[in-house]
Protein backbone atom coordinates (compact mmCIF):
# COMPACT_ATOMS: atom_id res chain seq x y z
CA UNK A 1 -18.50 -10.79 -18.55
CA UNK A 2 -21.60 -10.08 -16.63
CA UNK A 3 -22.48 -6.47 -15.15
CA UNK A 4 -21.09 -7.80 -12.24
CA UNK A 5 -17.68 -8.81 -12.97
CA UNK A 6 -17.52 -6.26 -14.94
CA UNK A 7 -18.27 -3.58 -11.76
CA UNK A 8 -15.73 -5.91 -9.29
CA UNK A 9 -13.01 -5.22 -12.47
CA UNK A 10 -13.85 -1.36 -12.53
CA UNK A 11 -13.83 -1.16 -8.62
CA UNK A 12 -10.07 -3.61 -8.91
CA UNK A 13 -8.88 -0.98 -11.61
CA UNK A 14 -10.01 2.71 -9.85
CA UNK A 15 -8.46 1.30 -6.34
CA UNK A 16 -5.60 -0.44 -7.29
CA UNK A 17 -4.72 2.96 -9.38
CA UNK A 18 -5.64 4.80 -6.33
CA UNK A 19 -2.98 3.27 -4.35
CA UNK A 20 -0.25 3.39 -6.51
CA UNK A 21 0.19 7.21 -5.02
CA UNK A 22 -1.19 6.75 -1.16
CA UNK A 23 1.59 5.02 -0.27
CA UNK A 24 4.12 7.43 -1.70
CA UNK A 25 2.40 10.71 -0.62
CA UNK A 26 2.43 9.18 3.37
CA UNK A 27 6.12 8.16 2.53
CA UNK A 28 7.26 11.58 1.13
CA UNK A 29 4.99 13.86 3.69
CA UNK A 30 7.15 11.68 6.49
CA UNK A 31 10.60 11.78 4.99
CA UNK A 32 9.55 15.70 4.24
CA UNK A 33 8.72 16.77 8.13
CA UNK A 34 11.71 14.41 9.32
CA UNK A 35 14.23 16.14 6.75
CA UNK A 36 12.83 19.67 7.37
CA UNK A 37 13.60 18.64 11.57
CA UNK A 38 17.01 17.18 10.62
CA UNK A 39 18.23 20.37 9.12
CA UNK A 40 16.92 22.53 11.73
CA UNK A 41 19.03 20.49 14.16
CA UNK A 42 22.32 20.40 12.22
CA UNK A 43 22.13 23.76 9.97
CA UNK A 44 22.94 21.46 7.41
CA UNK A 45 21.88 22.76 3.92
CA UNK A 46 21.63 19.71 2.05
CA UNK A 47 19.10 18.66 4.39
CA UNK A 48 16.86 21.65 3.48
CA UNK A 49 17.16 21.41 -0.55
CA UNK A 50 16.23 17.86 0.03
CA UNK A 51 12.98 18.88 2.32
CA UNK A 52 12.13 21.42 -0.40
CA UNK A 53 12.65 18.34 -3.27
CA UNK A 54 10.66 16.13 -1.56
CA UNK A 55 8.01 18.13 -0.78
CA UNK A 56 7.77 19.17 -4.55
CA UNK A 57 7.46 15.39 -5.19
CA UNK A 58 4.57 15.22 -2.07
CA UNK A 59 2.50 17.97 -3.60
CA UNK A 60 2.71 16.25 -6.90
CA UNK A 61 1.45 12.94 -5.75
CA UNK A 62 -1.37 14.14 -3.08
CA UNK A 63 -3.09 16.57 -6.08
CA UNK A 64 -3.42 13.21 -8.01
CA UNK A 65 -4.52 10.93 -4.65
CA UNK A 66 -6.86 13.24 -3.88
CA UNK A 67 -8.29 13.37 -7.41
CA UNK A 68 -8.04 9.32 -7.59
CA UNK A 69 -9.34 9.25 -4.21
CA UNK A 70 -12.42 11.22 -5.02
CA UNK A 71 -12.82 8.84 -8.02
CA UNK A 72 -12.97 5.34 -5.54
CA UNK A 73 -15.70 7.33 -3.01
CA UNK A 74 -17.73 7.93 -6.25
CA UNK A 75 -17.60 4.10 -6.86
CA UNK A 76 -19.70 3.15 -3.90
CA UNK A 77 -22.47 5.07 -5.61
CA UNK A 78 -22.23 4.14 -8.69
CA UNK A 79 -21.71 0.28 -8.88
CA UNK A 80 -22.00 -0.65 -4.85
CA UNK A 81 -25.36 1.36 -3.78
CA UNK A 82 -26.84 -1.75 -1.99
CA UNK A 83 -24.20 -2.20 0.10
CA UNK A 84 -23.53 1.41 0.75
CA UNK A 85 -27.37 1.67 1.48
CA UNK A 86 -26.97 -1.52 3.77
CA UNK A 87 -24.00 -0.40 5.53
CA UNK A 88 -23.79 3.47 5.28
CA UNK A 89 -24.02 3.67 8.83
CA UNK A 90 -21.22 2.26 9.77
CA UNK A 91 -19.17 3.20 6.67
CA UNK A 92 -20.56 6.84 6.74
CA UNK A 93 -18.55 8.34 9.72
CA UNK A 94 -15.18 6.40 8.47
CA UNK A 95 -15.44 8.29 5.34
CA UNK A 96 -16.60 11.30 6.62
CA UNK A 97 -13.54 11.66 8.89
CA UNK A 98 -10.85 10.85 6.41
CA UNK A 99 -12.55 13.26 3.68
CA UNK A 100 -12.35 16.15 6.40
CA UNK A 101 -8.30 14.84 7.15
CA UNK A 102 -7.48 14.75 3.57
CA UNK A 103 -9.12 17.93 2.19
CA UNK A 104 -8.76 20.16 4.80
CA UNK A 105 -6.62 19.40 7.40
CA UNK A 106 -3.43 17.62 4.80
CA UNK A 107 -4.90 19.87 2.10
CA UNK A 108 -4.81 23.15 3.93
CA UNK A 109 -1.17 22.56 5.70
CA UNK A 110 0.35 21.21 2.92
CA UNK A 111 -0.36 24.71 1.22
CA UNK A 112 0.59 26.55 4.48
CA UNK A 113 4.07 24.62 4.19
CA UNK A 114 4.91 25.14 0.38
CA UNK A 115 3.72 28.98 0.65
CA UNK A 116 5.01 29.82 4.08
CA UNK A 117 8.87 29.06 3.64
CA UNK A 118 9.79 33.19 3.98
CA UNK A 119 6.48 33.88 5.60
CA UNK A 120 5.89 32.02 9.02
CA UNK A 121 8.57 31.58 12.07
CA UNK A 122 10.89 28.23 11.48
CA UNK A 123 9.02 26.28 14.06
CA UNK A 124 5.70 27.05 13.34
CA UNK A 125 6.42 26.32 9.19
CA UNK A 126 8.22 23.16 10.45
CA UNK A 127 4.99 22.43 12.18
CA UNK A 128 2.71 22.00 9.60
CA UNK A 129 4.92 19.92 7.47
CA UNK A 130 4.31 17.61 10.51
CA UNK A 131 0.98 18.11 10.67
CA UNK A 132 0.36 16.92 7.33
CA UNK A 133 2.45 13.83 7.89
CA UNK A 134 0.53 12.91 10.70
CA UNK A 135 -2.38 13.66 8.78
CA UNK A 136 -1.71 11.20 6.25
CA UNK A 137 -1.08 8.02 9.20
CA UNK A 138 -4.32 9.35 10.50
CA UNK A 139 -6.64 9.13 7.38
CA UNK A 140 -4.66 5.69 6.32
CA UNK A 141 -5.84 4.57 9.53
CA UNK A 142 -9.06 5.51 9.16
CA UNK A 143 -9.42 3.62 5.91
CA UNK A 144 -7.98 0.68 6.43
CA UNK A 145 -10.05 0.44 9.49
CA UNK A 146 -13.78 0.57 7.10
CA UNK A 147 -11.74 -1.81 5.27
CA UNK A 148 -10.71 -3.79 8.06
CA UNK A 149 -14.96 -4.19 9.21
CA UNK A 150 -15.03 -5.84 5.59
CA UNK A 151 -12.69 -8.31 6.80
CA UNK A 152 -13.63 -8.99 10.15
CA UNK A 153 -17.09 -7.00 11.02
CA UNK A 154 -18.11 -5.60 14.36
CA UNK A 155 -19.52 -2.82 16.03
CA UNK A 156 -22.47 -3.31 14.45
CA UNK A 157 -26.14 -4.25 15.06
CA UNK A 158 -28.70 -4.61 12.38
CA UNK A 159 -31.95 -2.78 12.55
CA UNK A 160 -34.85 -4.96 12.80
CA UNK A 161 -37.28 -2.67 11.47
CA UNK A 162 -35.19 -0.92 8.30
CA UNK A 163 -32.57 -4.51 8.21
CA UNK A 164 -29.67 -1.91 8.02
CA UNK A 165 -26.95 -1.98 9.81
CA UNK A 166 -26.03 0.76 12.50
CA UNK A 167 -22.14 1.37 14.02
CA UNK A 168 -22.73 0.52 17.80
CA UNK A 169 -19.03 1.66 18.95
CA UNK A 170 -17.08 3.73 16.79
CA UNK A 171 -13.60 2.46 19.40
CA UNK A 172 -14.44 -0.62 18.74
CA UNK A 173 -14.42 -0.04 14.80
CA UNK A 174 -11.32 1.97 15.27
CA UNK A 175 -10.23 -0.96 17.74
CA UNK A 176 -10.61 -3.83 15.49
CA UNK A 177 -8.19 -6.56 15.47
CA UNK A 178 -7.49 -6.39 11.76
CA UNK A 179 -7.23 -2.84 11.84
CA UNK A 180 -4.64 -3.36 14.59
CA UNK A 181 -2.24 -5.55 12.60
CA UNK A 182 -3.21 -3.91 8.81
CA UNK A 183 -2.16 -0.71 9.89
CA UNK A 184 1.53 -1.45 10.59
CA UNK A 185 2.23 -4.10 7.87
CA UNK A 186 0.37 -1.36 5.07
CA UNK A 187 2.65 1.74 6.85
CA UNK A 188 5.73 -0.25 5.82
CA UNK A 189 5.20 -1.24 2.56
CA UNK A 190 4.46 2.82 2.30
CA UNK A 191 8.04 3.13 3.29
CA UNK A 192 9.58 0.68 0.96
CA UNK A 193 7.34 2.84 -1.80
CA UNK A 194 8.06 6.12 -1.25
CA UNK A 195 11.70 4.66 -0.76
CA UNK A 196 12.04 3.34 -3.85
CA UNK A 197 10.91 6.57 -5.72
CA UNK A 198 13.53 8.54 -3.75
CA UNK A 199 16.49 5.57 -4.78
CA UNK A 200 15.59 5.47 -8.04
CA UNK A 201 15.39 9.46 -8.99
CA UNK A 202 18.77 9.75 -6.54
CA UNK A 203 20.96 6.71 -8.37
CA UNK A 204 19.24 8.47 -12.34
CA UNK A 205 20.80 12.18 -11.37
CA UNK A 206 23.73 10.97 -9.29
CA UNK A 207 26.21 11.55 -12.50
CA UNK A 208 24.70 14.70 -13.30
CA UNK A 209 24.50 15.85 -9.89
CA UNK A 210 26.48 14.38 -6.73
CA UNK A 211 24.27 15.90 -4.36
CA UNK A 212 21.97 13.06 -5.35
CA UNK A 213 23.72 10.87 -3.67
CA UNK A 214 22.32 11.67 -0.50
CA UNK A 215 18.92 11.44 -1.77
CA UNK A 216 19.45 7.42 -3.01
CA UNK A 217 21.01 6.41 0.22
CA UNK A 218 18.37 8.04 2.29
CA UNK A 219 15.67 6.34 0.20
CA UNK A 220 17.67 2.82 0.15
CA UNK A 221 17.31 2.54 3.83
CA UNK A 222 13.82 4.01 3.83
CA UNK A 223 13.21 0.95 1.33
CA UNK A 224 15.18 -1.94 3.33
CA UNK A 225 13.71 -0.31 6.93
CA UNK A 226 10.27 -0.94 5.16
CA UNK A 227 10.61 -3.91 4.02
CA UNK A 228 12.03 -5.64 7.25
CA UNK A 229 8.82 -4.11 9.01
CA UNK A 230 6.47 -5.51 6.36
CA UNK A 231 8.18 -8.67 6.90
CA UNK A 232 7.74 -8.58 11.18
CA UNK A 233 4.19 -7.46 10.54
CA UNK A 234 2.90 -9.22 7.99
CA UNK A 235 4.07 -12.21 10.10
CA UNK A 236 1.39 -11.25 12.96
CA UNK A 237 -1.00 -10.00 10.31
CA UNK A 238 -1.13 -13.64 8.33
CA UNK A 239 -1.72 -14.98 11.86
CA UNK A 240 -4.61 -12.51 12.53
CA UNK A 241 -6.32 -12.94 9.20
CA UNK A 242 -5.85 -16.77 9.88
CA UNK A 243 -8.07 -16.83 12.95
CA UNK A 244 -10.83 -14.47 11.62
CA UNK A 245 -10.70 -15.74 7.87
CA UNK A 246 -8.81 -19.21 8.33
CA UNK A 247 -10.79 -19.59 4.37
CA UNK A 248 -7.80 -17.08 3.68
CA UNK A 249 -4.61 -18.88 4.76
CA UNK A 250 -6.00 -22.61 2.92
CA UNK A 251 -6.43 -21.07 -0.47
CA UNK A 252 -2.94 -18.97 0.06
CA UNK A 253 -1.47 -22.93 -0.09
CA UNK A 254 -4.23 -24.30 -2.36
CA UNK A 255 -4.46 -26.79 1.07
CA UNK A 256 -7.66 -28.68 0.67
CA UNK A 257 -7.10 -31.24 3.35
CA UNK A 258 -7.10 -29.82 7.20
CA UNK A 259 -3.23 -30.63 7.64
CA UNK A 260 -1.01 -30.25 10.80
CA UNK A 261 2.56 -29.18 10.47
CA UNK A 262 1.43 -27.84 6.63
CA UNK A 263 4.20 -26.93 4.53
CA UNK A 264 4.43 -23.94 2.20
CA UNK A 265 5.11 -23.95 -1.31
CA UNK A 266 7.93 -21.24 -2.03
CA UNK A 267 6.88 -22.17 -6.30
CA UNK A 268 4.51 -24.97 -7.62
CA UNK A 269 3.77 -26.32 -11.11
CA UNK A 270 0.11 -27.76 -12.00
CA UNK A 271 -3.23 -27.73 -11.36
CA UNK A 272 -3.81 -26.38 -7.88
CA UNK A 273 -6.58 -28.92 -7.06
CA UNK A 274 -6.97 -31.85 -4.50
CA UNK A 275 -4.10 -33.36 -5.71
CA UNK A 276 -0.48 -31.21 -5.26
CA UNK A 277 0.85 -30.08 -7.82
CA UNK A 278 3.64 -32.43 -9.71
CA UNK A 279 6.08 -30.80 -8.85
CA UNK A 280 6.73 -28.02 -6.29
CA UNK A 281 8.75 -26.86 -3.90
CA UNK A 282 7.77 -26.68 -0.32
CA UNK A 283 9.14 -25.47 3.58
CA UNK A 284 8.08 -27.91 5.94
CA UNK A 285 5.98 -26.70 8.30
CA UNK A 286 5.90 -23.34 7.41
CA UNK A 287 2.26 -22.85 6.61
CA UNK A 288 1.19 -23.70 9.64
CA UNK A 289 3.76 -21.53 11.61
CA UNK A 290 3.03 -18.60 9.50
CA UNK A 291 -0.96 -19.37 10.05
CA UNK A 292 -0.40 -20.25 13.51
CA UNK A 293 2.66 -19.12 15.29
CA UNK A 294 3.99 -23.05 15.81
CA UNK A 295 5.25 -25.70 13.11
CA UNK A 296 3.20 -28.08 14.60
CA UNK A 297 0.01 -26.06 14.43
CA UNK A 298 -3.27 -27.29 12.56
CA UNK A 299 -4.39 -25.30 8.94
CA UNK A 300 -7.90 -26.18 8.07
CA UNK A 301 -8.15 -27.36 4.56
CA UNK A 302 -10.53 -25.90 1.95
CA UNK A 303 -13.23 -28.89 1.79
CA UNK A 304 -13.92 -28.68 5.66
CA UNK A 305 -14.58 -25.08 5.59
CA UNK A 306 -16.88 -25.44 2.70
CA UNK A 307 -18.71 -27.56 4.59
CA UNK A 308 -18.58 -25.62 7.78
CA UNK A 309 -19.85 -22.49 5.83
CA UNK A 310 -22.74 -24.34 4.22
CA UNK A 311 -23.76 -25.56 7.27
CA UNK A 312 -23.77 -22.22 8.84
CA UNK A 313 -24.38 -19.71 5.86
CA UNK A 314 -27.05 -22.18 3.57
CA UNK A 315 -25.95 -23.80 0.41
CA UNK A 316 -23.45 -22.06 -1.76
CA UNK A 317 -19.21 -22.08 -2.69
CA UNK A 318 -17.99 -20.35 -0.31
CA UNK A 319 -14.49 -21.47 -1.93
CA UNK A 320 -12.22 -18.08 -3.86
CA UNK A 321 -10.64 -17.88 -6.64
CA UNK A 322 -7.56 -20.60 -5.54
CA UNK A 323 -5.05 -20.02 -8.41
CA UNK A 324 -5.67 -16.00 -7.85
CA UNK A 325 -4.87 -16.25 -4.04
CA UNK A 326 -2.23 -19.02 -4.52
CA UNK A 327 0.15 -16.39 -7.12
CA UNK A 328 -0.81 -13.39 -5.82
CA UNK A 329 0.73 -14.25 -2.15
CA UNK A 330 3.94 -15.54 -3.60
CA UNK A 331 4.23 -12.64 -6.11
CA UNK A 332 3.57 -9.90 -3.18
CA UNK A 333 6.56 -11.61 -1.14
CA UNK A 334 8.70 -12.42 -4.16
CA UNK A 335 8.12 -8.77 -4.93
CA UNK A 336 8.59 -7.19 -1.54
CA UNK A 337 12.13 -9.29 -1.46
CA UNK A 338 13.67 -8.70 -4.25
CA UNK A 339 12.22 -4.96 -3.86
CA UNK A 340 14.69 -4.95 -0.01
CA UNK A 341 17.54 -6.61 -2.07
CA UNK A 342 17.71 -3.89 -4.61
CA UNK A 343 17.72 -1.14 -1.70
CA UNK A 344 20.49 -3.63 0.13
CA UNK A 345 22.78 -3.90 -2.84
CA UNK A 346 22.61 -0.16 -3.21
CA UNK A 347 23.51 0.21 -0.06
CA UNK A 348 26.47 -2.03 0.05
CA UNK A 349 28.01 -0.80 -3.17
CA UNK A 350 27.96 2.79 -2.20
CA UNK A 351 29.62 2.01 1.35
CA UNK A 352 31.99 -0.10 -0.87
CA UNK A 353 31.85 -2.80 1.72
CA UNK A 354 33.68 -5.84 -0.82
CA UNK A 355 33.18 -9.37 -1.48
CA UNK A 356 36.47 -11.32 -2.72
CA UNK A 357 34.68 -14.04 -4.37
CA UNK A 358 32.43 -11.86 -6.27
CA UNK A 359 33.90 -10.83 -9.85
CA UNK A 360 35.15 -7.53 -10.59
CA UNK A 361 32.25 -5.89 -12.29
CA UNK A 362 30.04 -6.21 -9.23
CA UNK A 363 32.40 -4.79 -7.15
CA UNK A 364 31.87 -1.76 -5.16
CA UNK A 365 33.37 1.10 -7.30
CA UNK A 366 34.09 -1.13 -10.22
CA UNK A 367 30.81 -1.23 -12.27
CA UNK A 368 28.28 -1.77 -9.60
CA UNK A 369 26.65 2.33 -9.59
CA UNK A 370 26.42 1.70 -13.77
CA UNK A 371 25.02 -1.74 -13.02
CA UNK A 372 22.76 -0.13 -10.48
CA UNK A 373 21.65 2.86 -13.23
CA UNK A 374 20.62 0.34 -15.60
CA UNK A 375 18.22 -1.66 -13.23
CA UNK A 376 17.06 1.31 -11.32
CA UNK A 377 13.53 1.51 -12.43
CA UNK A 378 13.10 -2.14 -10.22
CA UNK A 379 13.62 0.31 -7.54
CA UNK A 380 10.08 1.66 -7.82
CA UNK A 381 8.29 -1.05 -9.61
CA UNK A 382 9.11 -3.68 -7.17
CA UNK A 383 7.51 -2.35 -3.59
CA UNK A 384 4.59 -0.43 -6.31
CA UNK A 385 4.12 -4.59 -7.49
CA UNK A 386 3.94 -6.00 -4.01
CA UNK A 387 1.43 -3.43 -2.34
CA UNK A 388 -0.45 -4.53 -5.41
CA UNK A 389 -0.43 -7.94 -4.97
CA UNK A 390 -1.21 -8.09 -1.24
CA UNK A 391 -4.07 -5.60 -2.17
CA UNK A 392 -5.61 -8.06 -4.14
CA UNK A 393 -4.74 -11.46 -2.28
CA UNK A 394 -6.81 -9.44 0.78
CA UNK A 395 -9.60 -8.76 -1.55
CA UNK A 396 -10.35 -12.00 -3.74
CA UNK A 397 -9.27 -14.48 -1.02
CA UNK A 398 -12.20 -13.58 1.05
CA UNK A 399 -14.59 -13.88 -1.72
CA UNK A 400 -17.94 -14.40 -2.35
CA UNK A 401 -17.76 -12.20 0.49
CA UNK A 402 -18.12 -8.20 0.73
CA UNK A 403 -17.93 -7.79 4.28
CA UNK A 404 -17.20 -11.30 5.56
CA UNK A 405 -20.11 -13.53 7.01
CA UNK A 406 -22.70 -11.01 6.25
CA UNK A 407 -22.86 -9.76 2.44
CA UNK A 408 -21.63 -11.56 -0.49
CA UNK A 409 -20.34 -9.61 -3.27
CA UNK A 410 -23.57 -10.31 -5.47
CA UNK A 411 -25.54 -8.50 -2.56
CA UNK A 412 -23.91 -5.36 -2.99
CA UNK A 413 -24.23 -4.52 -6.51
CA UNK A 414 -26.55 -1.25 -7.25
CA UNK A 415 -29.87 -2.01 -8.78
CA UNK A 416 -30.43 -1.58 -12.34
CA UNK A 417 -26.60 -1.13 -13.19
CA UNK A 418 -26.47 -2.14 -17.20
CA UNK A 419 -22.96 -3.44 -18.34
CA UNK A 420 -23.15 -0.47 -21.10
CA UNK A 421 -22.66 1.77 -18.41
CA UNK A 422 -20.45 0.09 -16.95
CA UNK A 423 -18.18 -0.14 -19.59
CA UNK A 424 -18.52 3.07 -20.72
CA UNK A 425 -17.26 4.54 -16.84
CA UNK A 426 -14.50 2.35 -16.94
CA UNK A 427 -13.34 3.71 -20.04
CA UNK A 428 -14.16 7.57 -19.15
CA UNK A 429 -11.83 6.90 -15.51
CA UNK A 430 -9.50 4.85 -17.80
CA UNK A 431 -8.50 7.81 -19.96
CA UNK A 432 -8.43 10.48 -17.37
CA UNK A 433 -6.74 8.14 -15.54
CA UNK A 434 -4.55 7.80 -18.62
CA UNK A 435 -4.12 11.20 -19.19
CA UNK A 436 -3.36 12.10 -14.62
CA UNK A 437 -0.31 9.34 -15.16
CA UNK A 438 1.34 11.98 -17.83
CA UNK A 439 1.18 14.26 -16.18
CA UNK A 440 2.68 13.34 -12.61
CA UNK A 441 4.75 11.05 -14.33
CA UNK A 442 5.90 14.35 -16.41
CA UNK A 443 6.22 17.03 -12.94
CA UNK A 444 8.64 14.58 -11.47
CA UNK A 445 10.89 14.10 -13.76
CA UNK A 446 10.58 18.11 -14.52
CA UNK A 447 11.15 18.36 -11.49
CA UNK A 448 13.64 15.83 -10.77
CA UNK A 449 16.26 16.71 -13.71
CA UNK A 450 16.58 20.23 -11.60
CA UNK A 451 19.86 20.83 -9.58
CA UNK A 452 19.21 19.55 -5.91
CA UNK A 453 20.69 22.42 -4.49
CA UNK A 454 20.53 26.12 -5.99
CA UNK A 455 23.42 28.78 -6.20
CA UNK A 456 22.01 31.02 -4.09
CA UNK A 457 20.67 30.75 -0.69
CA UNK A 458 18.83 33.77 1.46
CA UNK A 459 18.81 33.05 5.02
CA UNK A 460 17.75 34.91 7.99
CA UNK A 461 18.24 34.51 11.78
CA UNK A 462 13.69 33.41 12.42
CA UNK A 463 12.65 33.03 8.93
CA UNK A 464 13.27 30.39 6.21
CA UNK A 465 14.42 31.19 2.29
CA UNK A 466 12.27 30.57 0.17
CA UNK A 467 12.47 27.88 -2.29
CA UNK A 468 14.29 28.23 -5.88
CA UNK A 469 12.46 27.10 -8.85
């Protein structure tokens, strides 16, 4: 490997470690503020051990984010200088804003919250659990929108005199149409996350502890709620990315020929080349509906948008890695739906809604919450595997491109960058990387094996108890 596919594989390892724990800390800072509001409308106690549970789990997850997070920032230094140098301008005020949402407005509430439960009036310690939540949507936003300018650039203008580029509308960064469709479809597979991790630690201490059992049905809906909204918007999203990448959406299908009515291939075997595969199997028509909202609609194919790209950008392949976006699409939606059936089978047993022709050990109340304990951990892994996936089908599939139409990836590499250092950063943020998965991986169980609720409770009329540890 060359220094630079050795840089794109340290950038593809800090980020996709990175995002393993965004998703769950804007999951559990949500469910948190929405618990901690549920039980001051209904007095209900169960309600308030679970906000004080979850929140243990959020404070977990953000100190490693943040420390991950810090990590990916660093990278655009260290292996990406040209294009930060390039496009600083536009990136810069992106970055700037989330840093200043994530350090001091989630950082500083989300001590005020775990700090002020016997110290600050209800509402006003309800308050900045809320504030933190909205925090999180706010600097996802924000980040997916620098992202988004790498898929689809505007609001920019390029300096004739330096040949940098300068943001010429920060709304219409904020505004872009990528941004507008990422943002919903990334939100919900947050949800089916964070829902996952709540299912799978409720259904592990649900013999030990019955008040659990709360906790596993609240994140089983969490998890199917996400995962039909990843489903709605990833339906406008793919339509989106198809009219502002349309490269994208033909090497999602391997489609080389421009095709109308193009079908979709559900699971292929063979080269994915000019010639299909021998043997697949394909939805009629559904390429070109999910591309462009009818079954009759028109998919360019690979080879005419090769030679549209040469013609406009000057010789090159302009062509991704096919096979890479080809499995990675079908992986991220095999993922996300066998992620919603584990939440929906969950759900089902537990209400003990039965099936005659199903045999008895599947049955609600007949095997089905031991059957559920033993394949638990898919509860987790699943949604963690398809925000992976999508991650990188986004990011390959619009290779050689950095920031689409403007830089290619080989543009962007910092100057002078020897593959000995490379290496040895990757292996330094491998084994502290290592070493940050013990540990969180260590507080929540710790912290998950304690009793949901405790045997005492204080209480008073303005003022909150504090928590038991």
């Amino acid at each position: 490997m060359d220094v630079l596919d050795l840089t794109r594989l340290q950038f593809a390892v800090v980020t996709i470690y990175h995002y393993l724990f965004v998703p769950l800390s804007i999951c559990l800072a949500a469910t948190a503020a929405g618990l901690q509001l549920a039980w001051m409308r209904t007095s209900r106690e169960k309600y308030l051990h679970l906000t004080k549970f979850v929140g243990k789990l959020l404070i977990a997850t953000f100190a490693v984010g943040v420390v991950t997070g810090l990590v990916q920032e660093f990278q655009f230094g260290l292996g990406w200088s040209a294009f930060a140098r390039f496009y600083g301008d536009v990136f810069g005020p992106t970055l700037a804003i989330e840093g200043m949402l994530a350090f001091f407005l989630e950082a500083t509430f989300l001590a005020l919250w775990y700090f002020g439960w016997d110290r600050l009036p209800r509402r006003l310690h309800a308050a900045t659990i809320v504030i933190v939540a909205v925090g999180t949507l706010l600097s996802a936003y924000i980040i997916l929108a620098a992202n988004s300018f790498m898929q689809n650039p505007v609001a920019y203008a390029l300096d004739p005199s330096t040949g940098r580029a300068h943001l010429t509308s920060f709304t219409e960064l904020l505004t872009n149409e990528v941004v507008l469709a990422a943002f919903p479809h990334t939100m919900a597979g947050a949800a089916m996350a964070g829902g996952g991790l709540l299912l799978a630690i409720g259904v592990w201490r649900l013999p030990a502890d019955r008040a659990f059992a709360t906790l596993s049905r609240l994140g089983a809906w969490i998890m199917l709620v996400g995962g039909l909204g990843t489903v709605i918007s990833g339906d406008h999203l793919g339509k989106v990315m198809t009219a502002v990448q349309p490269m994208k959406m033909a090497a999602a299908e391997a489609l080389y020929e421009t095709t109308t009515g193009a079908p979709f291939s559900i699971f292929a075997i063979g080269e994915l080349g000019h010639d299909r595969p021998f043997f697949s199997i394909e939805v009629p028509k559904l390429l070109s509906f999910l591309g462009t909202g009818s079954f009759n609609g028109t998919v360019q194919g690979i080879d005419d948008l090769q030679a549209a790209y040469v013609a406009q950008y000057g010789p090159g392949s302009y062509v991704p890695m096919i096979p890479v976006a080809f499995w990675t699409f079908r992986l991220m939606m095999g993922a996300g739906i066998l992620a919603m059936a584990v939440a929906a089978f969950h759900l089902w047993s537990f209400y003990a809604f039965r099936v005659r022709f199903l045999p008895a050990f599947l049955q609600p109340g007949r095997g089905t919450p031991a059957l559920m304990r033993r394949f638990i951990w898919l509860a987790p892994l699943l949604p963690a595997a398809a925000n992976t996936f999508g991650w990188i089908f986004t990011e390959t599939a619009r290779q050689p491109w950095l920031a689409f139409g403007i830089s290619k990836v080989s543009d962007g590499i910092s100057p002078g960058l020897t593959s000995a250092e490379v290496i040895a950063s990757l292996a330094g943020f491998t084994l502290v990387y290592g070493l940050l998965a013990i540990v969180w991986w260590r507080l929540v169980v710790h912290l998950s094996r304690k009793p949901l609720a405790p045997d005492k409770i204080e209480s008073s009329s303005d003022r909150e108890p504090a928590p038991a540890y």
